[in-house]
N, C-alpha and C. Protein backbone atom coordinates (compact mmCIF):
# COMPACT_ATOMS: atom_id res chain seq x y z
N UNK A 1 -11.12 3.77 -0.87
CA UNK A 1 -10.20 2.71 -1.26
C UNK A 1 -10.52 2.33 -2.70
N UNK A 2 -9.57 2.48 -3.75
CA UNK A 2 -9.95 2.02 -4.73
C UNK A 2 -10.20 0.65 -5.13
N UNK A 3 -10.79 -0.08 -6.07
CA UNK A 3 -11.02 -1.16 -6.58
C UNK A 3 -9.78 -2.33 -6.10
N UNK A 4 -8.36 -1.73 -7.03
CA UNK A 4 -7.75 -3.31 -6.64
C UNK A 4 -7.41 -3.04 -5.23
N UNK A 5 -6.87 -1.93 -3.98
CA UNK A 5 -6.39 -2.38 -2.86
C UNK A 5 -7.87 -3.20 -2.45
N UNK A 6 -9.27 -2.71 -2.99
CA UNK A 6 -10.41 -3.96 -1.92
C UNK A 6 -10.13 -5.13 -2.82
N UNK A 7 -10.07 -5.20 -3.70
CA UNK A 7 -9.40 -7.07 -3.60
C UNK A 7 -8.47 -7.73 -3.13
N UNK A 8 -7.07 -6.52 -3.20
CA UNK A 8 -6.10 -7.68 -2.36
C UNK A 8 -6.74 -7.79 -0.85
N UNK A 9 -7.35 -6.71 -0.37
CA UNK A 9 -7.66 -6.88 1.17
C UNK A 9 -8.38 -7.74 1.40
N UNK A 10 -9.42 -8.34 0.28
CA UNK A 10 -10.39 -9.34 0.50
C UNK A 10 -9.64 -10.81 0.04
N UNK A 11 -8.67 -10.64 -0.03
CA UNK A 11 -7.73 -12.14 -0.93
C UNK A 11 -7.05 -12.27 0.21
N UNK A 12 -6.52 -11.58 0.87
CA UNK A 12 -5.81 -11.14 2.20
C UNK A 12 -6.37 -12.28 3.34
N UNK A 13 -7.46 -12.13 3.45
CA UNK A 13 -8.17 -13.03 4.19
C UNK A 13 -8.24 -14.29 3.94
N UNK A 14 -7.86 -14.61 3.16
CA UNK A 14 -7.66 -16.18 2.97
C UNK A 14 -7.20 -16.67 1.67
N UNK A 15 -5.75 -16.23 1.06
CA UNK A 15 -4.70 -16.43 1.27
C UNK A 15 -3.38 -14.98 1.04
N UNK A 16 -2.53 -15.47 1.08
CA UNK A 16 -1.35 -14.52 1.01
C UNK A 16 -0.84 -14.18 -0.23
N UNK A 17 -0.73 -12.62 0.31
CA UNK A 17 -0.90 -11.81 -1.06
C UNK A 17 0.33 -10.88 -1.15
N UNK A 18 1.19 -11.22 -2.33
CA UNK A 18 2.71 -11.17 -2.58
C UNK A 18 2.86 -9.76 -3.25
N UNK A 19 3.80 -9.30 -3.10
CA UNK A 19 3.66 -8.25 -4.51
C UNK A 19 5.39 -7.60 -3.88
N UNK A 20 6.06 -7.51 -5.44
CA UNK A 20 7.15 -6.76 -5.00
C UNK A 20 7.25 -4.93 -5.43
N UNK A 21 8.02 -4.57 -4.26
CA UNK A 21 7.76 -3.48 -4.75
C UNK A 21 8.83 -2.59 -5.74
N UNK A 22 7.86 -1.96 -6.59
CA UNK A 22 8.51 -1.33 -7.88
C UNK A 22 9.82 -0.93 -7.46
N UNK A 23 10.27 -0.49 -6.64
CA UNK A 23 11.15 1.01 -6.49
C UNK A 23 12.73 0.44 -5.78
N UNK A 24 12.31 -0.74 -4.50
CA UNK A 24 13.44 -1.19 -4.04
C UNK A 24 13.35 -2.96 -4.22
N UNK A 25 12.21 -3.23 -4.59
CA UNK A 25 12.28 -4.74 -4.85
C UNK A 25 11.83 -5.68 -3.79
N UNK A 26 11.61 -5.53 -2.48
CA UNK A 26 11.33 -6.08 -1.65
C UNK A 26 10.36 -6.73 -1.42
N UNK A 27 10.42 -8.00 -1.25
CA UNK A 27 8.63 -8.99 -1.65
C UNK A 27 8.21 -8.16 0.27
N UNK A 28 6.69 -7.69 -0.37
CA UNK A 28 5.88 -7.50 0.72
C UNK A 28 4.48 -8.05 1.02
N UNK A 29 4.65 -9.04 1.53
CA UNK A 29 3.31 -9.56 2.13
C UNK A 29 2.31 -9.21 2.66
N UNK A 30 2.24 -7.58 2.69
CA UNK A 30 1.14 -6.55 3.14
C UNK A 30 0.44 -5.86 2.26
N UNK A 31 -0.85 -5.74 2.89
CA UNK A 31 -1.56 -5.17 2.21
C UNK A 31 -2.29 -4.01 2.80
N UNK A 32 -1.51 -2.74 2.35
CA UNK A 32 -2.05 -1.53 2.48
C UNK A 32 -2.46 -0.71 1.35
N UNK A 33 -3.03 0.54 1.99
CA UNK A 33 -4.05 1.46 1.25
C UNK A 33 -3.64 2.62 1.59
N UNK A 34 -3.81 3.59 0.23
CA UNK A 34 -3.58 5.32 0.81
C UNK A 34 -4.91 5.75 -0.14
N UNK A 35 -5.04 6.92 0.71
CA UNK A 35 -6.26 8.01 -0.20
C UNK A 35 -5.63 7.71 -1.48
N UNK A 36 -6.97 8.08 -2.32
CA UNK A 36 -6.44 8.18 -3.74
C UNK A 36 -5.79 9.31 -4.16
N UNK A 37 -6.26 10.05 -3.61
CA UNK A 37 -5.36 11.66 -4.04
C UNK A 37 -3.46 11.56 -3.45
N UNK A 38 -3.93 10.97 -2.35
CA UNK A 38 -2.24 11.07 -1.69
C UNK A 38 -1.62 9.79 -2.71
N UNK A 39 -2.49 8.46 -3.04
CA UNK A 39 -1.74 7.71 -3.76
C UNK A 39 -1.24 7.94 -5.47
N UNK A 40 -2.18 9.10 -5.85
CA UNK A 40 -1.98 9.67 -7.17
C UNK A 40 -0.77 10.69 -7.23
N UNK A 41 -0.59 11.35 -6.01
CA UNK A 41 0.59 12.32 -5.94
C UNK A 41 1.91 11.78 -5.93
N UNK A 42 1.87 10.28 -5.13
CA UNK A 42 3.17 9.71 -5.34
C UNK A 42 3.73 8.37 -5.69
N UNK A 43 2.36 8.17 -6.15
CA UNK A 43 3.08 6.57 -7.04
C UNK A 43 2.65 7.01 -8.51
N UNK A 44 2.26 7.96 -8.84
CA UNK A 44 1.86 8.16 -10.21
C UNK A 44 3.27 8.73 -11.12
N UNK A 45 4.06 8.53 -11.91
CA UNK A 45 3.00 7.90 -13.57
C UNK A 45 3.00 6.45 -13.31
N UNK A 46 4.11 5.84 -12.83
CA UNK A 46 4.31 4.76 -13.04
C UNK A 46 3.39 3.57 -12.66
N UNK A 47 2.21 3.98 -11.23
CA UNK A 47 1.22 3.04 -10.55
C UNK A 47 1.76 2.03 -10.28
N UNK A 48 2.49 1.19 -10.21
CA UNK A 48 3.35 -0.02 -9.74
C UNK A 48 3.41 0.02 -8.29
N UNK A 49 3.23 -1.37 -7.91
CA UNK A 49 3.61 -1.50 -6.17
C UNK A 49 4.15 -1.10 -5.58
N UNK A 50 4.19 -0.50 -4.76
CA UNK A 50 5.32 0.08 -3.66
C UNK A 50 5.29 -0.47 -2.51
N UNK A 51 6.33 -0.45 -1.98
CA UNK A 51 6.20 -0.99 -0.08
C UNK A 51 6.15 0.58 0.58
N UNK A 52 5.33 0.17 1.36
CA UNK A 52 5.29 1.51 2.47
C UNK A 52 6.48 2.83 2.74
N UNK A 53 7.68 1.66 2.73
CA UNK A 53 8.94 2.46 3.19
C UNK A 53 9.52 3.44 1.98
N UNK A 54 8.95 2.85 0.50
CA UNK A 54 9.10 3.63 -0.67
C UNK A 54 8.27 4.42 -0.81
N UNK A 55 6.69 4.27 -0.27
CA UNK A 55 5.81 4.90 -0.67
C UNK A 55 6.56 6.72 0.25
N UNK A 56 6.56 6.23 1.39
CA UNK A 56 7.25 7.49 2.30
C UNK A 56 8.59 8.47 2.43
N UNK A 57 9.14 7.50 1.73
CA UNK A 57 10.46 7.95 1.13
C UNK A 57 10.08 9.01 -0.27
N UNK A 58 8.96 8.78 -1.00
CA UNK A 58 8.94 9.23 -2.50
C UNK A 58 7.89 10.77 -1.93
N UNK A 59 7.12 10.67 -0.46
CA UNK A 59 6.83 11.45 0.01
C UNK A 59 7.50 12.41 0.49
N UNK A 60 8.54 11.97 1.16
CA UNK A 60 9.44 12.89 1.90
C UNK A 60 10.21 13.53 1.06
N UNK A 61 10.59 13.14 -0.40
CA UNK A 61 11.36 13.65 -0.91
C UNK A 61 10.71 14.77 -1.62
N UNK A 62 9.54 14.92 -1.43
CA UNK A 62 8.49 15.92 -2.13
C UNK A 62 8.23 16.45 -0.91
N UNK A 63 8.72 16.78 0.03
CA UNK A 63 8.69 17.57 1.30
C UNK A 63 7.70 17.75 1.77
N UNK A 64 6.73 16.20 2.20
CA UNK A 64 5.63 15.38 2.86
C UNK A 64 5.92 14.91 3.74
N UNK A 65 5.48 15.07 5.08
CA UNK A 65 5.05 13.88 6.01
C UNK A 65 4.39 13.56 6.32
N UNK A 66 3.84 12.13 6.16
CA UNK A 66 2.70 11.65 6.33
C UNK A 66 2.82 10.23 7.59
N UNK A 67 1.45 10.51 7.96
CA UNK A 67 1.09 9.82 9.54
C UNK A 67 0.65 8.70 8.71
N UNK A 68 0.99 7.26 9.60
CA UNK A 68 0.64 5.89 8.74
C UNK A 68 -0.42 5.59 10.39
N UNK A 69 -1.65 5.04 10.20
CA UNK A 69 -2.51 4.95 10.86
C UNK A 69 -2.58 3.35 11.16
N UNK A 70 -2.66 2.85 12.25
CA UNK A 70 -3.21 1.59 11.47
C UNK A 70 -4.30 1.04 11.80
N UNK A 71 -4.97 0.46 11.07
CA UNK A 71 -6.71 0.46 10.90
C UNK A 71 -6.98 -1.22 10.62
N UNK A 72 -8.26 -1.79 11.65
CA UNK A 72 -8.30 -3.32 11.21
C UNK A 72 -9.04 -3.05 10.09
N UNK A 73 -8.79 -4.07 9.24
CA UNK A 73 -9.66 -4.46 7.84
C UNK A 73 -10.70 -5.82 7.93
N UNK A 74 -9.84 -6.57 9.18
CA UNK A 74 -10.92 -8.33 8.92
C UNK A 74 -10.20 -8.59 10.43
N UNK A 75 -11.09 -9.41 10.85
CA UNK A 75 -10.44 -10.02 12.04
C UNK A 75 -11.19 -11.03 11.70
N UNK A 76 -10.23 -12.14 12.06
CA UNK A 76 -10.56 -13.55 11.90
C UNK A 76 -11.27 -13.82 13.30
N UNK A 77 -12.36 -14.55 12.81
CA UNK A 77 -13.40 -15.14 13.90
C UNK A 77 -12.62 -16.22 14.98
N UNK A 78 -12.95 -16.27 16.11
CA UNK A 78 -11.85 -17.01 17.29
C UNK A 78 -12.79 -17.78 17.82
């Protein structure tokens, strides 16, 4: 995980972390992560936010499919 996704994930935890994404505009209140190699293949040159649904779309159109996993990062103490 590179540098800034572990900060938003650690900002994540206490408070909410905005970001729109480059491509369709959509404010996304999530905070996800891709390998760096898979995130260099398809958000690069530009590096700007993406939402998931762009990130996979900019995949598919490069004749990728990729499996979205989902993985805890923090669980809040109960």
């Amino acid at each position: 995980m590179n540098l800034v996704a572990r900060i938003k994930s650690l900002l994540a935890r206490v408070t909410c972390v905005i970001e729109f994404c480059h491509d369709c505009g959509k404010r996304q209140p999530v905070v996800w992560t891709a390998d760096d190699a898979v995130w260099a293949e398809f958000a690069r040159p530009d590096n700007q936010p993406l939402c998931p649904d762009c990130f996979d779309k900019r995949a598919d159109r490069a004749g990728v499919l990729l499996r979205w996993v989902p993985q805890v990062d923090y669980r809040r103490p109960t």
